[in-house]
ModelCIF file with pLDDT and N, C-alpha, C, O atoms, coordinates in Angstrom:
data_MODEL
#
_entry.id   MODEL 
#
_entity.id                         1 
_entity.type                       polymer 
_entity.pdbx_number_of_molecules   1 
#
_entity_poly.entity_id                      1 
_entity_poly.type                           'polypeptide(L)' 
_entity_poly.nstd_linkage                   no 
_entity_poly.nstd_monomer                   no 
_entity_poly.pdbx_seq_one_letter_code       
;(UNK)(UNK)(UNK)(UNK)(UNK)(UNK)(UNK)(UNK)(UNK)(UNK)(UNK)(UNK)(UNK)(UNK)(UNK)(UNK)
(UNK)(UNK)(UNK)(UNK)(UNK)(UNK)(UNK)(UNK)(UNK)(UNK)(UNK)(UNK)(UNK)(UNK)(UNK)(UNK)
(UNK)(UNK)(UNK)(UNK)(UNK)(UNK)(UNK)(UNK)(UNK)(UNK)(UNK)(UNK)(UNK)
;
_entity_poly.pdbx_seq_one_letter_code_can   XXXXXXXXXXXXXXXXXXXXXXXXXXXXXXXXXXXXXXXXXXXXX 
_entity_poly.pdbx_strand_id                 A 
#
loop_
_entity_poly_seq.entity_id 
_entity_poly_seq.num 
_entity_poly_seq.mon_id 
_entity_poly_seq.hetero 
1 1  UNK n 
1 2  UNK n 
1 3  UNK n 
1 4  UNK n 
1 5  UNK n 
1 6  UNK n 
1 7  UNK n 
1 8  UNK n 
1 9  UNK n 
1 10 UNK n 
1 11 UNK n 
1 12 UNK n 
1 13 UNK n 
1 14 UNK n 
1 15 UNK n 
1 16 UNK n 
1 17 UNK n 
1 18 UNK n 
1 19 UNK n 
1 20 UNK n 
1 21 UNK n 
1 22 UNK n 
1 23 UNK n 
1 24 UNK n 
1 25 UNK n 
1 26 UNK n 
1 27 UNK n 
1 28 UNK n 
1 29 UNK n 
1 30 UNK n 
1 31 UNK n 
1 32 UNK n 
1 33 UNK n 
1 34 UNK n 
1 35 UNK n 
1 36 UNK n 
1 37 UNK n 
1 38 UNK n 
1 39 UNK n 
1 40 UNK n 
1 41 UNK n 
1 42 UNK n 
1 43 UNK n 
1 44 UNK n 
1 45 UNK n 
#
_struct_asym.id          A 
_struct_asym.entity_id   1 
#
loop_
_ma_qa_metric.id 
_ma_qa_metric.mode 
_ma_qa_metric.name 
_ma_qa_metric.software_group_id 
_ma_qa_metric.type 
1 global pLDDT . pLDDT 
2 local  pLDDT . pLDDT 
#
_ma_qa_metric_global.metric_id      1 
_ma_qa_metric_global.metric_value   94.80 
_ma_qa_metric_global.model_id       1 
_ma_qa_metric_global.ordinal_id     1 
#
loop_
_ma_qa_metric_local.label_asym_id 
_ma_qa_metric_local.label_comp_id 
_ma_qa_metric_local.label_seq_id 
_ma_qa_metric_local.metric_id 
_ma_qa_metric_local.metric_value 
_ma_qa_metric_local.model_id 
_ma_qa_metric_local.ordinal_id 
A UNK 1  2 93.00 1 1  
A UNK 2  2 92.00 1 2  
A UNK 3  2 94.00 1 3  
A UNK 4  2 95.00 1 4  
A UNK 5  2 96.00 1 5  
A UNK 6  2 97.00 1 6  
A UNK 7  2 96.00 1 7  
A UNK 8  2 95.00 1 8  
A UNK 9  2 92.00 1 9  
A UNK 10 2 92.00 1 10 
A UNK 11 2 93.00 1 11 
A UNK 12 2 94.00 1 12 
A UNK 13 2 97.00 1 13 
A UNK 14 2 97.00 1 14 
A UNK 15 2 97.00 1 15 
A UNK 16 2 97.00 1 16 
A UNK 17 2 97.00 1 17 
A UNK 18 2 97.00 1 18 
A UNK 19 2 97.00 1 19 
A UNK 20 2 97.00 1 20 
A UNK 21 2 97.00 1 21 
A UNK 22 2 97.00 1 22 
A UNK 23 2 97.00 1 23 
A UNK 24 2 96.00 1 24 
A UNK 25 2 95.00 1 25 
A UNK 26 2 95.00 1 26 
A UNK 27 2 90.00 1 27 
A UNK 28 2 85.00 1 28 
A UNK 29 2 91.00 1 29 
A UNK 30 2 91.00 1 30 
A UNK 31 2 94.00 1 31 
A UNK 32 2 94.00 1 32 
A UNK 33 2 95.00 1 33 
A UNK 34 2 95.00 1 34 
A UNK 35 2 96.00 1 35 
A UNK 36 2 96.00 1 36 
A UNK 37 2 97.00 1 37 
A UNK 38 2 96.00 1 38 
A UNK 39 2 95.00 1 39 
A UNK 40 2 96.00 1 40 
A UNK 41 2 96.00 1 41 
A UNK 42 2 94.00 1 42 
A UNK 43 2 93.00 1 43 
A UNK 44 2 95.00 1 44 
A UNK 45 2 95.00 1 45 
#
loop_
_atom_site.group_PDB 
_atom_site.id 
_atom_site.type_symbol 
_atom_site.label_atom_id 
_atom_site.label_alt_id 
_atom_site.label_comp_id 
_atom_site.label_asym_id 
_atom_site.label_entity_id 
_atom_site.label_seq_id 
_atom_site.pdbx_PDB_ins_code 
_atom_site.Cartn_x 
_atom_site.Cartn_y 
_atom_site.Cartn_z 
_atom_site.occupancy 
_atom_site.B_iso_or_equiv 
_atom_site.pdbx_formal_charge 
_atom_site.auth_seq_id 
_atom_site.auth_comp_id 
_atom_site.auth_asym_id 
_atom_site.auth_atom_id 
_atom_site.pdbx_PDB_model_num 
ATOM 1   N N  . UNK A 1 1  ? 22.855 106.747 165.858 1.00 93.00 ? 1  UNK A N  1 
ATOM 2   C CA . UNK A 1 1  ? 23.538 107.289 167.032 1.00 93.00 ? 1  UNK A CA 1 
ATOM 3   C C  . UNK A 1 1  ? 24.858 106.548 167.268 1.00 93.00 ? 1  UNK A C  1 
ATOM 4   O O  . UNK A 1 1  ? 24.933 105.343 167.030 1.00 93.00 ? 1  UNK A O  1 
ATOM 5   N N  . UNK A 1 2  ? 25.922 107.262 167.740 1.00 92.00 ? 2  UNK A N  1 
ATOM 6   C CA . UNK A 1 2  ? 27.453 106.832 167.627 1.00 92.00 ? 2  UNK A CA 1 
ATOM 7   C C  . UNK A 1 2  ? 27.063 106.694 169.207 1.00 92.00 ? 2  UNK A C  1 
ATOM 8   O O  . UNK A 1 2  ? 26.988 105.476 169.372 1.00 92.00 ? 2  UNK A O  1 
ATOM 9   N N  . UNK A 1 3  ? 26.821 107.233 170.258 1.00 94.00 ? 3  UNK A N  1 
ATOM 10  C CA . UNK A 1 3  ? 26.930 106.733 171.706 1.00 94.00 ? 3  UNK A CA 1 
ATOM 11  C C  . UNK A 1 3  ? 25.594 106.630 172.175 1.00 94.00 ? 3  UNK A C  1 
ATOM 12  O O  . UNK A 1 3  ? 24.705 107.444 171.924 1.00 94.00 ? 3  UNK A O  1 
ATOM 13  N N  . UNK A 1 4  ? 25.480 105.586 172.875 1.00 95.00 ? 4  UNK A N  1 
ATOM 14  C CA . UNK A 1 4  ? 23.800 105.715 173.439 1.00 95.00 ? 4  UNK A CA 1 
ATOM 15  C C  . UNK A 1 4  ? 24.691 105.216 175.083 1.00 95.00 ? 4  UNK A C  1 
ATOM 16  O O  . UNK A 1 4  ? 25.648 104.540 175.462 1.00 95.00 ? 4  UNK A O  1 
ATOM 17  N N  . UNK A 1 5  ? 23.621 106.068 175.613 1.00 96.00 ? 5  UNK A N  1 
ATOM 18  C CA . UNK A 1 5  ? 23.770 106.305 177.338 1.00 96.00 ? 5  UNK A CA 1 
ATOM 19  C C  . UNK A 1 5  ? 22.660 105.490 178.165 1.00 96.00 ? 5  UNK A C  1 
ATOM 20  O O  . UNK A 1 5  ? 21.588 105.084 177.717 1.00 96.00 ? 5  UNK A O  1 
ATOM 21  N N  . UNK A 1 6  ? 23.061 105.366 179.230 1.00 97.00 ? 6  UNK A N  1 
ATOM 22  C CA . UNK A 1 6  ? 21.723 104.059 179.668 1.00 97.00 ? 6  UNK A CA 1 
ATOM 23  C C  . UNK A 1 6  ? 21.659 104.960 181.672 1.00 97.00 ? 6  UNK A C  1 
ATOM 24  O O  . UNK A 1 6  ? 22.761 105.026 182.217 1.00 97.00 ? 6  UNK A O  1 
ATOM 25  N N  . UNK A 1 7  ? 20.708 105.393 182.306 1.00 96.00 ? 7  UNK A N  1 
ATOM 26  C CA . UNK A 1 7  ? 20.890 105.419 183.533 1.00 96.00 ? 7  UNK A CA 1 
ATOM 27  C C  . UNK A 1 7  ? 19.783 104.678 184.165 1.00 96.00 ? 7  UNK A C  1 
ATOM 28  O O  . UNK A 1 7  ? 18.593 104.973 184.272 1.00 96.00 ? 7  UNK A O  1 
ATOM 29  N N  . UNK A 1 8  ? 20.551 103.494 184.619 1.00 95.00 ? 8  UNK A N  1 
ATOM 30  C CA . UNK A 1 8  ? 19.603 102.391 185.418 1.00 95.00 ? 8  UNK A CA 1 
ATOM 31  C C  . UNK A 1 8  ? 18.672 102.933 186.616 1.00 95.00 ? 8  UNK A C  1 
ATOM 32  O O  . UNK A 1 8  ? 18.950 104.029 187.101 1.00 95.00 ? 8  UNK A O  1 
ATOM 33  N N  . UNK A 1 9  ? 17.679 102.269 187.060 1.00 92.00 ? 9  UNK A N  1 
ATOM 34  C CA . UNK A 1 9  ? 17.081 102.407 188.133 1.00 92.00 ? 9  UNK A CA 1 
ATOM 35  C C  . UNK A 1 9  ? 17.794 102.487 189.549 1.00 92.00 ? 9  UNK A C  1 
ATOM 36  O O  . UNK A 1 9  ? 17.305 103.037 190.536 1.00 92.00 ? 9  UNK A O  1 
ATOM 37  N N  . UNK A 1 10 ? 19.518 101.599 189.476 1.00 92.00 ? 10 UNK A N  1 
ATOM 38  C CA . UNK A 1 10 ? 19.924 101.112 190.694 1.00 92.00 ? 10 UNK A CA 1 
ATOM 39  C C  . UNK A 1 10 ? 21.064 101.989 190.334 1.00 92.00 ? 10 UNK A C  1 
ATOM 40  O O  . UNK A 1 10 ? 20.574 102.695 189.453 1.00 92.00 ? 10 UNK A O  1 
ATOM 41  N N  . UNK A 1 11 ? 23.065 102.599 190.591 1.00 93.00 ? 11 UNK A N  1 
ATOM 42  C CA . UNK A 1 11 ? 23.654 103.251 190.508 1.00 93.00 ? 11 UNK A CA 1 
ATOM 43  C C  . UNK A 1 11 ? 24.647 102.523 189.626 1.00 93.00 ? 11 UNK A C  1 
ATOM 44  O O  . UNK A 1 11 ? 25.248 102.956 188.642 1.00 93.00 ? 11 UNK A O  1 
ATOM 45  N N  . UNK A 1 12 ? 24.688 101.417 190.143 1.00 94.00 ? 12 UNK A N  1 
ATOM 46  C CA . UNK A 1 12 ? 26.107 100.224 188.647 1.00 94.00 ? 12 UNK A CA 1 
ATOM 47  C C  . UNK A 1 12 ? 27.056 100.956 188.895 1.00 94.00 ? 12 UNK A C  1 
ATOM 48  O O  . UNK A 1 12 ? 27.684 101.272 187.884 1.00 94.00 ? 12 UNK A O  1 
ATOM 49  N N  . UNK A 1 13 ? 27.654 101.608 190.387 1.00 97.00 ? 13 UNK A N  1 
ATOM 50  C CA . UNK A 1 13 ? 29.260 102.639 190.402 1.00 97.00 ? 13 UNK A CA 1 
ATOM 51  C C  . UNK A 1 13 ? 30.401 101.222 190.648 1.00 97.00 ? 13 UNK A C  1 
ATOM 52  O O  . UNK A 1 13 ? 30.228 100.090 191.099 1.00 97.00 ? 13 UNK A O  1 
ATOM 53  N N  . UNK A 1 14 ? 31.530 101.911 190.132 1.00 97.00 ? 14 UNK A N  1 
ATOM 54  C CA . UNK A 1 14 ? 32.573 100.835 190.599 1.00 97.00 ? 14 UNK A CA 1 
ATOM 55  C C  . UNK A 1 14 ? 32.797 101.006 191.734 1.00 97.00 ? 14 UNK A C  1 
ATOM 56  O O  . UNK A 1 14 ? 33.437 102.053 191.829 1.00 97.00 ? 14 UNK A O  1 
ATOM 57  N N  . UNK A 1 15 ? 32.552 100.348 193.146 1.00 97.00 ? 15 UNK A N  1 
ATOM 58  C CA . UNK A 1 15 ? 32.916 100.334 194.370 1.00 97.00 ? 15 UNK A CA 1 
ATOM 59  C C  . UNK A 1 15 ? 34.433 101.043 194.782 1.00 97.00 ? 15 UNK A C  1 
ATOM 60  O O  . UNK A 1 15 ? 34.733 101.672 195.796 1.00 97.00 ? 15 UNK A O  1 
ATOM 61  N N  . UNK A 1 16 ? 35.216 100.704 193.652 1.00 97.00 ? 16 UNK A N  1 
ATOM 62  C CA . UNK A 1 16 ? 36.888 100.817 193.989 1.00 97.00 ? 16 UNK A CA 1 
ATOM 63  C C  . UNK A 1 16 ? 37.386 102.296 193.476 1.00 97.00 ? 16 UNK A C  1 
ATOM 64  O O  . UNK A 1 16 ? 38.475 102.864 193.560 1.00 97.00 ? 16 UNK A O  1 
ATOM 65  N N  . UNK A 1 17 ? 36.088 102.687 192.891 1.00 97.00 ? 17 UNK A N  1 
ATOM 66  C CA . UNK A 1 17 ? 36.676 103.996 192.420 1.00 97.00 ? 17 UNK A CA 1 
ATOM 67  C C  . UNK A 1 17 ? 35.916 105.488 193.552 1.00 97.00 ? 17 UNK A C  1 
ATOM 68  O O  . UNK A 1 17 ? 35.203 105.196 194.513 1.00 97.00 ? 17 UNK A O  1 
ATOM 69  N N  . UNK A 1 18 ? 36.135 106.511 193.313 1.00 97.00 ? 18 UNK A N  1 
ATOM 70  C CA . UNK A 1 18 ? 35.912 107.688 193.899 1.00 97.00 ? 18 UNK A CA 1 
ATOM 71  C C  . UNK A 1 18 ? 34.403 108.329 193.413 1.00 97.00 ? 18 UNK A C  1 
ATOM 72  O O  . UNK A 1 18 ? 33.597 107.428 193.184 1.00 97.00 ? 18 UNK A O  1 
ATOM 73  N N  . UNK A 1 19 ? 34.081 109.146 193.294 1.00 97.00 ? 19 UNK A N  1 
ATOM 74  C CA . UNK A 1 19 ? 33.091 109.264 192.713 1.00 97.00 ? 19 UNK A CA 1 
ATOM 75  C C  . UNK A 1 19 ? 33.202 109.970 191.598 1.00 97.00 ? 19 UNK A C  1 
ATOM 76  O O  . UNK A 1 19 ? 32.454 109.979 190.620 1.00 97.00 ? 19 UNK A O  1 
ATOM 77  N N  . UNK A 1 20 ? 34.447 110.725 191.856 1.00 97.00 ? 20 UNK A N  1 
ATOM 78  C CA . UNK A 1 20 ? 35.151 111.669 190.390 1.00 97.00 ? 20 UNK A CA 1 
ATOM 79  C C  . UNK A 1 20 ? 35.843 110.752 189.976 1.00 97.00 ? 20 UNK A C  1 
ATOM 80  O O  . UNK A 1 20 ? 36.385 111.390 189.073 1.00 97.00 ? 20 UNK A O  1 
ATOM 81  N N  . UNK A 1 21 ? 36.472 109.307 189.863 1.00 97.00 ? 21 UNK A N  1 
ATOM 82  C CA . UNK A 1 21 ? 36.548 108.385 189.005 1.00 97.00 ? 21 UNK A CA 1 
ATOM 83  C C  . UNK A 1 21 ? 35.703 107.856 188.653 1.00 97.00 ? 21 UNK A C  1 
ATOM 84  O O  . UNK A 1 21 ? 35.874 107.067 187.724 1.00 97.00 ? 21 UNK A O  1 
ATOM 85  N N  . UNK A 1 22 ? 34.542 108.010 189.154 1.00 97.00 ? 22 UNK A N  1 
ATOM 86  C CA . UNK A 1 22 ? 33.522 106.798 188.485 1.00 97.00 ? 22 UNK A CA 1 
ATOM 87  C C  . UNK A 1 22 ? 32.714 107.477 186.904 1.00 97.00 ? 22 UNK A C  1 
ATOM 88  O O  . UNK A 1 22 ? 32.472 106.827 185.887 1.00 97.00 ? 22 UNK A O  1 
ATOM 89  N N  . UNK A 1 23 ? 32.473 108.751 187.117 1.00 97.00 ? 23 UNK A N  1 
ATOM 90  C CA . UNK A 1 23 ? 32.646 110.092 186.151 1.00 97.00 ? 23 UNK A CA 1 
ATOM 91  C C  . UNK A 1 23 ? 33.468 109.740 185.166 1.00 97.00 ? 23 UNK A C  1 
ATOM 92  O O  . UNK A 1 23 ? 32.935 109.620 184.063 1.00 97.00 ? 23 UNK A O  1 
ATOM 93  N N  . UNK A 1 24 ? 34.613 109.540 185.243 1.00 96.00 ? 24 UNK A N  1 
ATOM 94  C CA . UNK A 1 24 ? 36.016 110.276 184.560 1.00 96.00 ? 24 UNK A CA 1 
ATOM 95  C C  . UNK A 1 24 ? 35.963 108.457 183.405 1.00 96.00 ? 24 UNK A C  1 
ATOM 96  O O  . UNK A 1 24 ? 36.280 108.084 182.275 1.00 96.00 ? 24 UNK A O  1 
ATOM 97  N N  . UNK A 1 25 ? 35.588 108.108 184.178 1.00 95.00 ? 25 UNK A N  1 
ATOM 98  C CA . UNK A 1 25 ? 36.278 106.619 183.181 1.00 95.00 ? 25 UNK A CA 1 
ATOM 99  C C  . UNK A 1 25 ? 35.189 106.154 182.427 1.00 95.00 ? 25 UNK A C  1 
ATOM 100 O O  . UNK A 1 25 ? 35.166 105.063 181.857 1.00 95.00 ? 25 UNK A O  1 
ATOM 101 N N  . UNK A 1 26 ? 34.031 107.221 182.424 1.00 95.00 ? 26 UNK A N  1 
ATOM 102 C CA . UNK A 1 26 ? 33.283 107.505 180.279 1.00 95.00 ? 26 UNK A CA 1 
ATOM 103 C C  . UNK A 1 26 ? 33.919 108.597 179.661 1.00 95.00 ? 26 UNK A C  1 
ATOM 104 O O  . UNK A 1 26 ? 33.835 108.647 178.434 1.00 95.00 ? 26 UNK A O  1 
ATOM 105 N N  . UNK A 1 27 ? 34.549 109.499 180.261 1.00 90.00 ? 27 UNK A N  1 
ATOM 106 C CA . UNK A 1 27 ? 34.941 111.056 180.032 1.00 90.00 ? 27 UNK A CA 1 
ATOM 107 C C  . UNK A 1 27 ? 36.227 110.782 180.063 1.00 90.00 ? 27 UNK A C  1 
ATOM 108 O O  . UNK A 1 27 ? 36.723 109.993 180.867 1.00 90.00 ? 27 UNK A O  1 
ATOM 109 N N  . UNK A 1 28 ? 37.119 111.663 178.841 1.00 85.00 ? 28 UNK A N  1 
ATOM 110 C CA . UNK A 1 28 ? 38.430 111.683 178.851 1.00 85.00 ? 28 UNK A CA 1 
ATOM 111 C C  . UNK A 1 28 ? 38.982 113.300 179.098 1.00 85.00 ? 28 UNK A C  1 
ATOM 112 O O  . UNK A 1 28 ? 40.077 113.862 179.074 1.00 85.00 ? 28 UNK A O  1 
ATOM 113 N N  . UNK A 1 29 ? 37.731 113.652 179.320 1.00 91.00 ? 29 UNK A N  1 
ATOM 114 C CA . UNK A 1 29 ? 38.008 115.145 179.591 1.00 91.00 ? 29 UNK A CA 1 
ATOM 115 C C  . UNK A 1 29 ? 37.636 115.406 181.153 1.00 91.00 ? 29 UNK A C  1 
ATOM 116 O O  . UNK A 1 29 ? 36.478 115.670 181.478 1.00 91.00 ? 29 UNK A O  1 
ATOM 117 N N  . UNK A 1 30 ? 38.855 115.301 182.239 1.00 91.00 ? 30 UNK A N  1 
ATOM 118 C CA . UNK A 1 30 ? 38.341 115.159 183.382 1.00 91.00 ? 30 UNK A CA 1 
ATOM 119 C C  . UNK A 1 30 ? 37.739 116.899 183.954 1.00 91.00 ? 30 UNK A C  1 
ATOM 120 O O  . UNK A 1 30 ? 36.906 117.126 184.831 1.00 91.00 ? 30 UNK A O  1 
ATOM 121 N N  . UNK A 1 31 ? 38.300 117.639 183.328 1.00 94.00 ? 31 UNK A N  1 
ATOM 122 C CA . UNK A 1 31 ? 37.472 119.182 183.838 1.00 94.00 ? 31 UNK A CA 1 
ATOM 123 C C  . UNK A 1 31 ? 35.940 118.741 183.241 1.00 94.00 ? 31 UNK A C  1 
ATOM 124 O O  . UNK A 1 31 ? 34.955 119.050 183.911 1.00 94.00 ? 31 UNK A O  1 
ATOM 125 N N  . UNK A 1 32 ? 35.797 118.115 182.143 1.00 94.00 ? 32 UNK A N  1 
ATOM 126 C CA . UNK A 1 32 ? 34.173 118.297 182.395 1.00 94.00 ? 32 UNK A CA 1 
ATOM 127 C C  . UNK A 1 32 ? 33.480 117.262 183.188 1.00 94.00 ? 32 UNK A C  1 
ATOM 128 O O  . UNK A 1 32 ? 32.295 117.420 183.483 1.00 94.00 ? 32 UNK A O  1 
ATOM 129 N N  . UNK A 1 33 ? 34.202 116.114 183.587 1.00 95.00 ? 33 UNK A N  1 
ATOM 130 C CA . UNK A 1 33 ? 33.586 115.220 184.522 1.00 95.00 ? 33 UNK A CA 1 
ATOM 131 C C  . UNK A 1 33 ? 33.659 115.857 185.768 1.00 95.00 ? 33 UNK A C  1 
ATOM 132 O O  . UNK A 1 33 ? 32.717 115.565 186.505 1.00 95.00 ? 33 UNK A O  1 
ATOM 133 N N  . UNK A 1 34 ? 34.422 116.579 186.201 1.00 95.00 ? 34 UNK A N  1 
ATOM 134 C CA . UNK A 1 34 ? 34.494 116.967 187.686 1.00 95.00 ? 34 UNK A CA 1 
ATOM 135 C C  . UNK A 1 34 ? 33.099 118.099 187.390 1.00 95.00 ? 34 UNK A C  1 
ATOM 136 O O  . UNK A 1 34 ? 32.311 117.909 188.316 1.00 95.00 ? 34 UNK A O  1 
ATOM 137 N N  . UNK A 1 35 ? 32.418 119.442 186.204 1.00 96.00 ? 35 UNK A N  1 
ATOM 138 C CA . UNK A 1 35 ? 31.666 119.932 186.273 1.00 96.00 ? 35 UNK A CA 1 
ATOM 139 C C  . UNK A 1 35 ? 30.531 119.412 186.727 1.00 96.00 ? 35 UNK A C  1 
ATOM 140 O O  . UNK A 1 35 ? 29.836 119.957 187.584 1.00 96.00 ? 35 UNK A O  1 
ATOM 141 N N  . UNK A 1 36 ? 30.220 118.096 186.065 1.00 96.00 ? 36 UNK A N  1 
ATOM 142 C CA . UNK A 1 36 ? 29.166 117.225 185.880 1.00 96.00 ? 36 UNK A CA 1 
ATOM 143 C C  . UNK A 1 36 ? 28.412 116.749 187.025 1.00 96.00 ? 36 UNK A C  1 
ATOM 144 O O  . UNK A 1 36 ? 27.238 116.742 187.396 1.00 96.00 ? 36 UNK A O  1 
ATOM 145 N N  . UNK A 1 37 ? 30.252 116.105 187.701 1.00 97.00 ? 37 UNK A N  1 
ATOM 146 C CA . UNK A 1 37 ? 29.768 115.307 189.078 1.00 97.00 ? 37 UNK A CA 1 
ATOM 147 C C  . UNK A 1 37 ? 29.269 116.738 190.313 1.00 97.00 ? 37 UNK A C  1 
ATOM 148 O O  . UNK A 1 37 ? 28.523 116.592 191.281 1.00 97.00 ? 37 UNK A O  1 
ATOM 149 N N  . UNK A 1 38 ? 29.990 118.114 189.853 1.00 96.00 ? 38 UNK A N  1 
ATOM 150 C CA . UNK A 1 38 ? 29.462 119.177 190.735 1.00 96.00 ? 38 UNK A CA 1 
ATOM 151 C C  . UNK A 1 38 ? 28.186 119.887 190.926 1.00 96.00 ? 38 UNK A C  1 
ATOM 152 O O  . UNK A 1 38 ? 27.706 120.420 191.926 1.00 96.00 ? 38 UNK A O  1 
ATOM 153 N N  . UNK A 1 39 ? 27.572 119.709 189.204 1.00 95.00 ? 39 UNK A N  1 
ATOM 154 C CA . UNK A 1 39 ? 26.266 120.220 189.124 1.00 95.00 ? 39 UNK A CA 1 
ATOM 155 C C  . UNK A 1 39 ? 25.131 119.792 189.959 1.00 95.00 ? 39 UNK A C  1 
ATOM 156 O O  . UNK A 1 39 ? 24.210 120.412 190.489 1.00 95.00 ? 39 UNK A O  1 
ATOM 157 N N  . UNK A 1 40 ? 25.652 117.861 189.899 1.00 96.00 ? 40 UNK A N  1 
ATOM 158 C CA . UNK A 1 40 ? 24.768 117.121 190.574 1.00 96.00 ? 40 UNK A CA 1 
ATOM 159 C C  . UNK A 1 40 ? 25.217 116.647 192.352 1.00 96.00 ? 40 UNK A C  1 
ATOM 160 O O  . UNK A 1 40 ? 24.342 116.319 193.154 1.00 96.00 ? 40 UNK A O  1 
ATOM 161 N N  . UNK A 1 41 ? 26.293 116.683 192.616 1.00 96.00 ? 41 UNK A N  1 
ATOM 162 C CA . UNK A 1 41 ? 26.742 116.343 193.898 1.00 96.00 ? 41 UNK A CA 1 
ATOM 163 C C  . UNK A 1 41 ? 27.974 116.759 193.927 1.00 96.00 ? 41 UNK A C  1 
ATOM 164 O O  . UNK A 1 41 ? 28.887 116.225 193.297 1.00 96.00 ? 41 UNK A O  1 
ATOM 165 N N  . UNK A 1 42 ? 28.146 118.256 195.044 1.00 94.00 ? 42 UNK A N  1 
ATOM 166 C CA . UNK A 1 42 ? 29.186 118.814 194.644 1.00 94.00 ? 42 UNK A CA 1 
ATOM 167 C C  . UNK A 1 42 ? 29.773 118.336 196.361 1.00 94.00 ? 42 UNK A C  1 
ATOM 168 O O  . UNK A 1 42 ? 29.063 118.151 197.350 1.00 94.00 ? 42 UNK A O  1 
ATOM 169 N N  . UNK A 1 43 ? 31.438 118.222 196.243 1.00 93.00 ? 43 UNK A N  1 
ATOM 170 C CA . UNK A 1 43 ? 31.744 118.024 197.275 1.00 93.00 ? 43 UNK A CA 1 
ATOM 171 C C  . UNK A 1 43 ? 31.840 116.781 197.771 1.00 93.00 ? 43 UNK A C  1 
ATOM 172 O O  . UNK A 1 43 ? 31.781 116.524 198.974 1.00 93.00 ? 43 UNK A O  1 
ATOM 173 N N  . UNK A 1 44 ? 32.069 115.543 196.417 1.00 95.00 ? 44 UNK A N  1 
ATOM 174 C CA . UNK A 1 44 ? 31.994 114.449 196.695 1.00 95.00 ? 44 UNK A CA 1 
ATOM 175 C C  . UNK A 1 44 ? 33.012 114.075 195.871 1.00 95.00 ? 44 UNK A C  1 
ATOM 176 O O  . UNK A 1 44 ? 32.907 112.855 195.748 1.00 95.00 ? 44 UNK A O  1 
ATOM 177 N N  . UNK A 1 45 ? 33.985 114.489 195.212 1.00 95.00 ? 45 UNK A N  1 
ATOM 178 C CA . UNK A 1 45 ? 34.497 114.199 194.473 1.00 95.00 ? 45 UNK A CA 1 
ATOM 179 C C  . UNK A 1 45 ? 35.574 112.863 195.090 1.00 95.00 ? 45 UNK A C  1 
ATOM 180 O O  . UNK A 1 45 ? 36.356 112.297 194.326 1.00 95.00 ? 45 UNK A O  1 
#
């Protein structure tokens, strides 16, 4: 495997970022990070 993904028990977000930055800075493709963060919490971007 070329990427392995990890989702902790606790959230590990960067405090300083948005929540559609916190998305965007594994993703260089920000239309699909903004899908992502909408599927699961839309309206938080």
């Amino acid at each position: 495997y070329k990427k392995v993904g990890y989702i902790f028990q606790e959230p590990r977000l960067f405090p300083w970022m948005t929540a559609l930055e916190n998305v965007e800075c594994v993703c260089d493709d920000k239309q699909k990070a903004r899908e992502y963060l909408n599927l699961l919490l839309p309206d938080s971007a």
